[in-house]
N, C-alpha and C. Protein backbone atom coordinates (compact mmCIF):
# COMPACT_ATOMS: atom_id res chain seq x y z
N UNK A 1 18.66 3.20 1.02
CA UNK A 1 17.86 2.67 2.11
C UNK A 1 16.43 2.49 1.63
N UNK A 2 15.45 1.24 2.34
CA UNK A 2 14.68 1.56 1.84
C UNK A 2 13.84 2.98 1.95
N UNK A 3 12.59 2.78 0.87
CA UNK A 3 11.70 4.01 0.93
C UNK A 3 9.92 4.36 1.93
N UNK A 4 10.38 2.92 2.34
CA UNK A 4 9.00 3.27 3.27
C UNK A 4 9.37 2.44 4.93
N UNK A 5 8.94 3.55 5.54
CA UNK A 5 9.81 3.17 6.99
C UNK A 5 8.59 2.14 7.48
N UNK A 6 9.50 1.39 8.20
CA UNK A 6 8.69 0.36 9.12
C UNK A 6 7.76 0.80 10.53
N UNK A 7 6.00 0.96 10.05
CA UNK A 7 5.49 1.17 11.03
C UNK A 7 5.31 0.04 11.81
N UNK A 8 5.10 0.45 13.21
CA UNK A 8 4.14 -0.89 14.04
C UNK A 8 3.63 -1.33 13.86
N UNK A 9 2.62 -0.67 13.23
CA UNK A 9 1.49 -1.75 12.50
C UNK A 9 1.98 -2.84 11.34
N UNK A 10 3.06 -2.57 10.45
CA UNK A 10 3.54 -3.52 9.58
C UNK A 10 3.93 -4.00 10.27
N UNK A 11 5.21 -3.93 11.30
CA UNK A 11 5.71 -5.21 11.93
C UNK A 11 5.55 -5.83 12.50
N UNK A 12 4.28 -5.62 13.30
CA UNK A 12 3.71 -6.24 13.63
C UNK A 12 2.59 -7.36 12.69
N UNK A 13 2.15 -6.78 12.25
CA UNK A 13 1.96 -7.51 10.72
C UNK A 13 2.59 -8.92 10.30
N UNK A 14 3.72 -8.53 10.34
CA UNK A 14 5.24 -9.15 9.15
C UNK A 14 5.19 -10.20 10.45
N UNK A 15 5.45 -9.99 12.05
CA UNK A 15 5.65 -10.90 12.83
C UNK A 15 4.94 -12.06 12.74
N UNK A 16 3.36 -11.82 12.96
CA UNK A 16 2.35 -12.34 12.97
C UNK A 16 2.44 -13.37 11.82
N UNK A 17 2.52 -13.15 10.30
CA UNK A 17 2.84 -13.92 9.38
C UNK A 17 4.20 -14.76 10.20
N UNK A 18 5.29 -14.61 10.13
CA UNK A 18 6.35 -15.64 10.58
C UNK A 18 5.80 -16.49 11.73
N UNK A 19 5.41 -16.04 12.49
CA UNK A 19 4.74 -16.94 13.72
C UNK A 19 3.71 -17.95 12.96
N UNK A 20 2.94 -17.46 11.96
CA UNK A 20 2.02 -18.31 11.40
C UNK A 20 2.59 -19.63 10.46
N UNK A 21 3.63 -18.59 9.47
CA UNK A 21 4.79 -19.44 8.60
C UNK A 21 5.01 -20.52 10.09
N UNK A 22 5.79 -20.59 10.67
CA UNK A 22 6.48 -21.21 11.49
C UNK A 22 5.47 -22.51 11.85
N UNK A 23 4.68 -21.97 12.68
CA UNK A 23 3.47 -22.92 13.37
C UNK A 23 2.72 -24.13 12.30
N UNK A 24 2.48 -23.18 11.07
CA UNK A 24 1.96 -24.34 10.12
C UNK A 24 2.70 -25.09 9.18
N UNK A 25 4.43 -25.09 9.87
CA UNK A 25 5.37 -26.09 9.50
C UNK A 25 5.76 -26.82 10.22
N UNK A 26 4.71 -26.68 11.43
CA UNK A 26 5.23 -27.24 12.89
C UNK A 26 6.23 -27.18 13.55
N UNK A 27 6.65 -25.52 13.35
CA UNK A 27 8.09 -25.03 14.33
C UNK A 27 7.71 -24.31 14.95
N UNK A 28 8.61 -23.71 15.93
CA UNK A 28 7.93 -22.86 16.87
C UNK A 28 9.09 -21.39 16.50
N UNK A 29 8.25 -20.39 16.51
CA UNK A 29 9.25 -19.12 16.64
C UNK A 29 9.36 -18.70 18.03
N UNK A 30 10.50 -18.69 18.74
CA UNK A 30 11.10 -18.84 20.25
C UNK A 30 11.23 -17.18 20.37
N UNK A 31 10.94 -16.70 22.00
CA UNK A 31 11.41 -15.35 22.02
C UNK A 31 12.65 -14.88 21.01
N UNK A 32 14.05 -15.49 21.32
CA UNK A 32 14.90 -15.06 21.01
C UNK A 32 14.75 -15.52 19.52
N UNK A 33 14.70 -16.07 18.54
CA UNK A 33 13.98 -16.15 17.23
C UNK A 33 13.52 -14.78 16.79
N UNK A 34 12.14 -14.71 17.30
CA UNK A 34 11.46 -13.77 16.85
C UNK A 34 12.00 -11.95 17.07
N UNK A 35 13.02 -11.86 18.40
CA UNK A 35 13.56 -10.98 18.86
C UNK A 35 14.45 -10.36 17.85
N UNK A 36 15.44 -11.72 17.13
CA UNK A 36 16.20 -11.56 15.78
C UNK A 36 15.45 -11.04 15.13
N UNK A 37 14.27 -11.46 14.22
CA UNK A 37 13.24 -11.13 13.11
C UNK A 37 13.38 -9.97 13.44
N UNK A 38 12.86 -9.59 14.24
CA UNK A 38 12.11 -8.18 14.69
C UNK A 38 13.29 -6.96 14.43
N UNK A 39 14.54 -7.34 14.78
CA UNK A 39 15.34 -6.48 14.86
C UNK A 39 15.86 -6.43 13.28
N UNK A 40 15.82 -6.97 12.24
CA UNK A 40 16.02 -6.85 10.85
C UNK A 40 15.19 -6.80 10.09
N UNK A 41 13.77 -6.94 10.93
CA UNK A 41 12.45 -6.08 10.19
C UNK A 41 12.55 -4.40 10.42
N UNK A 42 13.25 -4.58 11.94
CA UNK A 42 13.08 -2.57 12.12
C UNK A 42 14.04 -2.13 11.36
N UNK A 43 15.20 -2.79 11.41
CA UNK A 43 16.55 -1.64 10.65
C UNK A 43 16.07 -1.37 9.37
N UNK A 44 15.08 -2.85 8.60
CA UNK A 44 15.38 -2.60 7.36
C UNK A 44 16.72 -2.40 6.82
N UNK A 45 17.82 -3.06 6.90
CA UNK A 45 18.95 -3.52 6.27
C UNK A 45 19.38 -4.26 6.37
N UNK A 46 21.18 -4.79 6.10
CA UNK A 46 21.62 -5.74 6.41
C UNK A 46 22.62 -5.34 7.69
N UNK A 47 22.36 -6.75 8.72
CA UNK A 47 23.04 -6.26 10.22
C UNK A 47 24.55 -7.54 9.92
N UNK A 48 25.81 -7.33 10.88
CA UNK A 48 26.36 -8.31 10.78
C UNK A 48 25.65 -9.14 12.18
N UNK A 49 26.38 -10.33 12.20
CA UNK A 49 25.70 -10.84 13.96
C UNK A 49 26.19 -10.43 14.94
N UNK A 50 27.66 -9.35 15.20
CA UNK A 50 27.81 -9.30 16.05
C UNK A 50 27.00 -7.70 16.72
N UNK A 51 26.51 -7.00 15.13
CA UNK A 51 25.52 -5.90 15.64
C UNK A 51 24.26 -6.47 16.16
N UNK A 52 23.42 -7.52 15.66
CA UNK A 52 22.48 -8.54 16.23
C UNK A 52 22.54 -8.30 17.74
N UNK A 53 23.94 -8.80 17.99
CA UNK A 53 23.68 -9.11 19.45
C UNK A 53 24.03 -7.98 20.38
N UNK A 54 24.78 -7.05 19.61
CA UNK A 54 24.17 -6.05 20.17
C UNK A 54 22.82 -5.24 20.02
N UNK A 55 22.30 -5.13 19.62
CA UNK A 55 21.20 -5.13 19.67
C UNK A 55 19.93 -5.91 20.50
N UNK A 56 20.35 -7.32 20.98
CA UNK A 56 19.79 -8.56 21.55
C UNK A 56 19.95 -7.81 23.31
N UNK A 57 21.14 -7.67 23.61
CA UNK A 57 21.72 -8.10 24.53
C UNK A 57 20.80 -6.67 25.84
N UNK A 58 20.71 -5.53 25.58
CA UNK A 58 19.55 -5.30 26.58
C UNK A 58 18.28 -5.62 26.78
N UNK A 59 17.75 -6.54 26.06
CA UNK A 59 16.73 -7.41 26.25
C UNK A 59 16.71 -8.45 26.86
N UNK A 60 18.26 -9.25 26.71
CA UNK A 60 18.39 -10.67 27.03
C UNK A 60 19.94 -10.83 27.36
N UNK A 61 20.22 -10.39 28.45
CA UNK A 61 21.67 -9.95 28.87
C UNK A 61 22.59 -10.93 28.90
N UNK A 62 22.21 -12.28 28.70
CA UNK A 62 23.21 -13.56 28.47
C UNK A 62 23.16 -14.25 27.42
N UNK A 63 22.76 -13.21 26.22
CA UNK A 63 22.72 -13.54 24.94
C UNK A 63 23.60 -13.65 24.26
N UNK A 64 24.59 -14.77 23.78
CA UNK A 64 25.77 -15.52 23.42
C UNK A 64 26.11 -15.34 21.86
N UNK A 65 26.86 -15.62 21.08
CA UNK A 65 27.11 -15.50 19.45
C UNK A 65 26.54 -16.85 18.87
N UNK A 66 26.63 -18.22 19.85
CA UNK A 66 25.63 -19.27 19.36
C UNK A 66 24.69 -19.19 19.16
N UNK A 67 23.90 -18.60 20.33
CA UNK A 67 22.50 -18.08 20.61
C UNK A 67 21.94 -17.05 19.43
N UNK A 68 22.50 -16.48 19.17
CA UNK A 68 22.03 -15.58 18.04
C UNK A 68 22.49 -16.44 16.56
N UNK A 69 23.25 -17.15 15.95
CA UNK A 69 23.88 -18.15 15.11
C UNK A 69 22.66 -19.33 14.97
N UNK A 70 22.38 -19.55 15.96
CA UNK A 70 21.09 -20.47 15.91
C UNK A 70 19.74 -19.68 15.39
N UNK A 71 19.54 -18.85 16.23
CA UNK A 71 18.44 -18.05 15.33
C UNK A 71 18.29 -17.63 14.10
N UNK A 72 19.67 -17.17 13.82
CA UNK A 72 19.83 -16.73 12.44
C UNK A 72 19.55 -18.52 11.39
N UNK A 73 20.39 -19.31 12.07
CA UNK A 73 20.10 -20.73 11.42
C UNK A 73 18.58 -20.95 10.55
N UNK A 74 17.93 -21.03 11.79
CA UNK A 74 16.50 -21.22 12.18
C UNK A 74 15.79 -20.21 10.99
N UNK A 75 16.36 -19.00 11.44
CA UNK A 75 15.15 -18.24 10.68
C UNK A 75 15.56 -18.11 9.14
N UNK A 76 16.81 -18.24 8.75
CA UNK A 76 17.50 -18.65 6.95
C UNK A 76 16.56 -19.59 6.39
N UNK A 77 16.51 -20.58 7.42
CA UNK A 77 15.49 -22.49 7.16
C UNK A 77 14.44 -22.01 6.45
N UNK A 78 13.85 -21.16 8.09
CA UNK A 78 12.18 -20.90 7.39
C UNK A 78 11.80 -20.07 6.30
N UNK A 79 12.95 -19.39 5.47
CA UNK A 79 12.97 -18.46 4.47
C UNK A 79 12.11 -16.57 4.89
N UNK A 80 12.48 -16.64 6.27
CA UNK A 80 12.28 -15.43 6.79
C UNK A 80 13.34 -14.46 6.58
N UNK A 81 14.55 -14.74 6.96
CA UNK A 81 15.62 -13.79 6.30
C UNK A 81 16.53 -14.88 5.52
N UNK A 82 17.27 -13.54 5.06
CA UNK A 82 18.19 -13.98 3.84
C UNK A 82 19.77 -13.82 4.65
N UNK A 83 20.65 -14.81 4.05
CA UNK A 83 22.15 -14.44 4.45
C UNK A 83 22.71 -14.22 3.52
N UNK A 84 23.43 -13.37 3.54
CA UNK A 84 24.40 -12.47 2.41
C UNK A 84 25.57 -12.19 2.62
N UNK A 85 25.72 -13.79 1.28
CA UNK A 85 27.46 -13.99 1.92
C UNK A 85 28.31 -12.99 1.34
N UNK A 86 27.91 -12.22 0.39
CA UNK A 86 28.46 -10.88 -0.04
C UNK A 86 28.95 -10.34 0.92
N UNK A 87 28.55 -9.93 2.05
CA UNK A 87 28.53 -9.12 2.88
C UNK A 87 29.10 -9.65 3.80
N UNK A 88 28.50 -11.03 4.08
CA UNK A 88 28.61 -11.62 5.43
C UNK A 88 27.91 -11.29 6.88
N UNK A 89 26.20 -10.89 6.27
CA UNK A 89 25.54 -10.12 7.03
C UNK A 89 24.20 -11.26 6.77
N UNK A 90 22.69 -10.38 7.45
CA UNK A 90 22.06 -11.25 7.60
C UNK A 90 20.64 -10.18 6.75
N UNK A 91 19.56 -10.09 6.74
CA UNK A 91 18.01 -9.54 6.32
C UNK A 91 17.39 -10.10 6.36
N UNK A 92 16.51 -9.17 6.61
CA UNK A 92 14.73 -9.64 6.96
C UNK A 92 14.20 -9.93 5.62
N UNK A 93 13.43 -10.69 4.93
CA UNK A 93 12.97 -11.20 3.97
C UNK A 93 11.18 -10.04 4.02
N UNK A 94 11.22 -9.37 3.32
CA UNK A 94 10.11 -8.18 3.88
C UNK A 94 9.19 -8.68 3.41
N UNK A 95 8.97 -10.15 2.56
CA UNK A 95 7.91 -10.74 1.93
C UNK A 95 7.62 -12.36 1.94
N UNK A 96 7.72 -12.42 3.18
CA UNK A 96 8.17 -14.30 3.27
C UNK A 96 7.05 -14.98 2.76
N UNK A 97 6.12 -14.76 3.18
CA UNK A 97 4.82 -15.36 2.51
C UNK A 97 4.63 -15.35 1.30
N UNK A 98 5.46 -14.50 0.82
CA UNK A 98 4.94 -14.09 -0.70
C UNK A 98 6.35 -15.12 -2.37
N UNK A 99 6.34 -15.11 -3.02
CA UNK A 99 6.93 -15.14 -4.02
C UNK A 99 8.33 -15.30 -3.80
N UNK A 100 8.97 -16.17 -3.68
CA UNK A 100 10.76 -16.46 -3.49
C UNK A 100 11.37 -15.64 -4.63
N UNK A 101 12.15 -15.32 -3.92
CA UNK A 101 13.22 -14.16 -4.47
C UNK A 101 14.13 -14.80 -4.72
N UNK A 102 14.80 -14.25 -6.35
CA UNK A 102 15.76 -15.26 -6.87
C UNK A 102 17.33 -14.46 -7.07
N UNK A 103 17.05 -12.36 -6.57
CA UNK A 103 18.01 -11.77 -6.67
C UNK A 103 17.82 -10.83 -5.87
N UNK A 104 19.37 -10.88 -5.29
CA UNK A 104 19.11 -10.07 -4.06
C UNK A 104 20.01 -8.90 -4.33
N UNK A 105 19.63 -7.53 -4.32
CA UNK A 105 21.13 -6.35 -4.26
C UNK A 105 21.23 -5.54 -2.95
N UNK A 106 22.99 -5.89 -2.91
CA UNK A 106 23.04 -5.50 -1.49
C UNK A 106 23.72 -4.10 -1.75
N UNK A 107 23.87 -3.07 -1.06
CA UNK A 107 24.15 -1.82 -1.15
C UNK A 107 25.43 -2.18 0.12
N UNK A 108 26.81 -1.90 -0.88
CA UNK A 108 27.75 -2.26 -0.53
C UNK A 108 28.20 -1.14 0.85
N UNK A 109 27.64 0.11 0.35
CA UNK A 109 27.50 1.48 1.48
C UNK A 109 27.34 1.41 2.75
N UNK A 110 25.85 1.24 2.45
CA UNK A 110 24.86 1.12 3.67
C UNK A 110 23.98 -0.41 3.89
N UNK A 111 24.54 -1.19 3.11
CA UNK A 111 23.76 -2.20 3.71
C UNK A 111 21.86 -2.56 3.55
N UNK A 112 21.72 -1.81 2.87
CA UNK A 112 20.28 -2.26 1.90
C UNK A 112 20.18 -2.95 0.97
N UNK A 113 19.09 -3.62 1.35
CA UNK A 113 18.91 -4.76 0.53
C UNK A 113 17.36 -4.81 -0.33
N UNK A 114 17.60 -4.89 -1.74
CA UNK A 114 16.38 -4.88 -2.26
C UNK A 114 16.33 -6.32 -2.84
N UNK A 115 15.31 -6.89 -2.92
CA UNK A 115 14.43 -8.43 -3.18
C UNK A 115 14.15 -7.92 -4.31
N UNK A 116 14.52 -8.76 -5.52
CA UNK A 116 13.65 -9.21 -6.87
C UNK A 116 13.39 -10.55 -7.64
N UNK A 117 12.73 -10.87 -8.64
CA UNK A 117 12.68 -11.79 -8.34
C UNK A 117 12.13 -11.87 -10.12
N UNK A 118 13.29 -12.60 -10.99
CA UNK A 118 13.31 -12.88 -11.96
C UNK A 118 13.44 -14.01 -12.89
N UNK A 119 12.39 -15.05 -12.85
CA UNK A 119 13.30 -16.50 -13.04
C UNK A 119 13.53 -16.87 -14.39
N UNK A 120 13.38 -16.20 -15.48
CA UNK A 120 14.29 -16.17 -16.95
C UNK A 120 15.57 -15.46 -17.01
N UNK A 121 16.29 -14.55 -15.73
CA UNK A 121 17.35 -13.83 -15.89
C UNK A 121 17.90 -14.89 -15.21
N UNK A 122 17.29 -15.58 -14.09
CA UNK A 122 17.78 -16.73 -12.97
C UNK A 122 17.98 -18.04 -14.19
N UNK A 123 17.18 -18.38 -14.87
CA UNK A 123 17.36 -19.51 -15.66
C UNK A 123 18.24 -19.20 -16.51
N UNK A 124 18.57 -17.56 -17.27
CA UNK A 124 19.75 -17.79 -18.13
C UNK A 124 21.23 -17.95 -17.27
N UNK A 125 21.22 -17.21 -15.95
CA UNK A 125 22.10 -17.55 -15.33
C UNK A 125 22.90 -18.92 -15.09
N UNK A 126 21.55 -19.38 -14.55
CA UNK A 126 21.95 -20.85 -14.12
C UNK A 126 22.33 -22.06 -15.59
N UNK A 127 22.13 -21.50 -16.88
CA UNK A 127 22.73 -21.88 -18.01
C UNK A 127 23.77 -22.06 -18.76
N UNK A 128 24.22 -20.75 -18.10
CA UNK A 128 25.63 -20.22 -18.30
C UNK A 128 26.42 -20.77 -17.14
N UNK A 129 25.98 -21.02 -15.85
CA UNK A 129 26.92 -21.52 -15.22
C UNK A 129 27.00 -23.19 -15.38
N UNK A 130 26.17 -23.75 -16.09
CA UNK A 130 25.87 -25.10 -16.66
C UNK A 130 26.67 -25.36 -17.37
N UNK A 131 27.18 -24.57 -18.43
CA UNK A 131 27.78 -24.21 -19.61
C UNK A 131 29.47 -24.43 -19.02
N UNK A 132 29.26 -23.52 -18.02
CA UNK A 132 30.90 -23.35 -17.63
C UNK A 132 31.39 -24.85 -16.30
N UNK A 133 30.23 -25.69 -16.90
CA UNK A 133 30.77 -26.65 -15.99
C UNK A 133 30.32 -26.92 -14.16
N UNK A 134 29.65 -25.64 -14.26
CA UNK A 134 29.01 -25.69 -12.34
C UNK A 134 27.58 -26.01 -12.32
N UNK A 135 27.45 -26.30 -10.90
CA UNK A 135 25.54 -25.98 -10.95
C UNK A 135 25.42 -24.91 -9.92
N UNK A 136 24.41 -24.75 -10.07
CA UNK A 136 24.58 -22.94 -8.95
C UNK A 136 24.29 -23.91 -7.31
N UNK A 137 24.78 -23.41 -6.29
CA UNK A 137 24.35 -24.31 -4.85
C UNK A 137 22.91 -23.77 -4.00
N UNK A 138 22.78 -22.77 -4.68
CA UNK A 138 21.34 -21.98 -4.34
C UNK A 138 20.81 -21.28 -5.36
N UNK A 139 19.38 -20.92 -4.71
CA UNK A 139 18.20 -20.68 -5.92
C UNK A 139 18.01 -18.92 -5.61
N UNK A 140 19.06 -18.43 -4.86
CA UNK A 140 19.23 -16.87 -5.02
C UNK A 140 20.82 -16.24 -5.40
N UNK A 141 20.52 -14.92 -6.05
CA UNK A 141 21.79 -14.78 -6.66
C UNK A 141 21.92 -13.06 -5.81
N UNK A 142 23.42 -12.92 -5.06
CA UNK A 142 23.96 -12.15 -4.81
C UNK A 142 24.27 -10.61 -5.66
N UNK A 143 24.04 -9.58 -5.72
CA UNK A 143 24.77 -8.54 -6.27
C UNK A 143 25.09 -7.73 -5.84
N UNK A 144 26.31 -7.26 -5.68
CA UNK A 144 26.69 -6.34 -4.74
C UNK A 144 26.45 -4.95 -5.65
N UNK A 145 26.24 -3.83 -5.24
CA UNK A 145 26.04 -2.80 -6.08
C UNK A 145 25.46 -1.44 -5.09
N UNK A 146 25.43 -0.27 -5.43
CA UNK A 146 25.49 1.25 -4.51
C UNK A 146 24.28 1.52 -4.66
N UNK A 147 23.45 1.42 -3.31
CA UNK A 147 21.62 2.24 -3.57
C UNK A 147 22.10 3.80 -4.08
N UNK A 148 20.96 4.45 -4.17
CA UNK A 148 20.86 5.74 -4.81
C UNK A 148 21.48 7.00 -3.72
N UNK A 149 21.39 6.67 -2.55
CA UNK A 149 21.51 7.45 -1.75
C UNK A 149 23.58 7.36 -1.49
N UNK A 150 23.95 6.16 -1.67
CA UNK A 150 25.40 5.67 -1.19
C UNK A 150 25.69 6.61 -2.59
N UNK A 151 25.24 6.16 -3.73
CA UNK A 151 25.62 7.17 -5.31
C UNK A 151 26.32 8.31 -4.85
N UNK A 152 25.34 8.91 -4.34
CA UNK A 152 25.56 10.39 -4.22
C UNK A 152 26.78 10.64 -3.41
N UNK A 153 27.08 9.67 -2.46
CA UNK A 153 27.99 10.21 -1.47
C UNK A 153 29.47 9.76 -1.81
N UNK A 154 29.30 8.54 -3.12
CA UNK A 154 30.73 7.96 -3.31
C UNK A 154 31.72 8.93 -4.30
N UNK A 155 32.98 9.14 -3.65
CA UNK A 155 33.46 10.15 -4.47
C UNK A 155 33.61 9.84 -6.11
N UNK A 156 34.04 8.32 -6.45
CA UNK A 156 34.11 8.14 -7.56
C UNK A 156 34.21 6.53 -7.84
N UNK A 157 32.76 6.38 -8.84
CA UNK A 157 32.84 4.55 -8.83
C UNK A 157 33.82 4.87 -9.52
N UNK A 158 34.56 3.07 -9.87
CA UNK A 158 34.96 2.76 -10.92
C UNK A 158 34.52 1.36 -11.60
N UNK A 159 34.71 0.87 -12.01
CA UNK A 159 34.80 -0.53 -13.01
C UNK A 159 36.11 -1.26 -13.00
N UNK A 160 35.83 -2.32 -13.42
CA UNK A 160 36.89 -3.64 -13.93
C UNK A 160 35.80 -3.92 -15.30
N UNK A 161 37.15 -4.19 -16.61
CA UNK A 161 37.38 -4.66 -17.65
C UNK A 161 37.69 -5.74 -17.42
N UNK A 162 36.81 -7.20 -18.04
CA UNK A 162 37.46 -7.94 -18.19
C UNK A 162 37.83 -8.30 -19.79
């Protein structure tokens, strides 16, 4: 999980930037928009959508799986969160303003997600998959893998040989 908990004052912070991101692309961040953000800025992890809406739904009691599907849409666009088809879950992007992230590791456990951002490991990647005939369809790369804390609790990794 991460290591530094989300105060008010950051997320409020972090909001303020997306509202700004948004506005000076000439979009608007909508209650229910920003309601999403907010709720994968606090967990700090990765949520699926149907925890989203739970989560949504005592706020906004006729809050639908479109309704939240659209937001999530919306806010993927603006490069506020990330979708992780690893998982099939969604995250808050904890640095949108900042530097695009080209690797993402998801903590197969618990659902943490750490941002890095390497574009000679990304360019040999995308070489090798050149090589083998593909082009990559996006400019971030998935890894599934155990934070430090899931470590401790898994009785026993293993591996594949190929």
């Amino acid at each position: 999980m991460p290591d530094r908990p989300t105060t008010p004052a950051v997320l409020a912070r972090q909001l303020d930037t997306a509202e700004s991101l948004c506005r000076s692309r000439g979009k608007r961040l909508t209650p229910i928009r920003r309601k999403v953000l907010e709720i994968l800025l606090r967990q700090r992890r990765s949520l699926k959508a149907y925890e989203l809406l739970e989560e949504i739904r005592p706020a906004q009691a006729g809050a639908a799986p479109p309704t939240v599907y659209r937001a999530l849409d919306f806010l993927v666009e603006e490069g506020l969160i990330h979708r992780l088809d690893a998982i099939n879950a969604w995250t808050a992007c904890l640095d949108a303003a900042g530097t695009p992230h080209d690797l993402l590791v998801i903590c197969t456990g618990c659902g943490a997600v750490a941002e890095l951002s390497d574009p000679a490991l990304s360019r040999q990647l995308a070489q090798k998959v050149a090589q083998a005939g593909f082009t990559l369809s996006t400019h971030e790369t998935e890894l599934r893998a155990l934070c430090q804390q899931c470590q401790g609790q898994a009785p026993h990794a293993h591996s594949h040989n190929h």
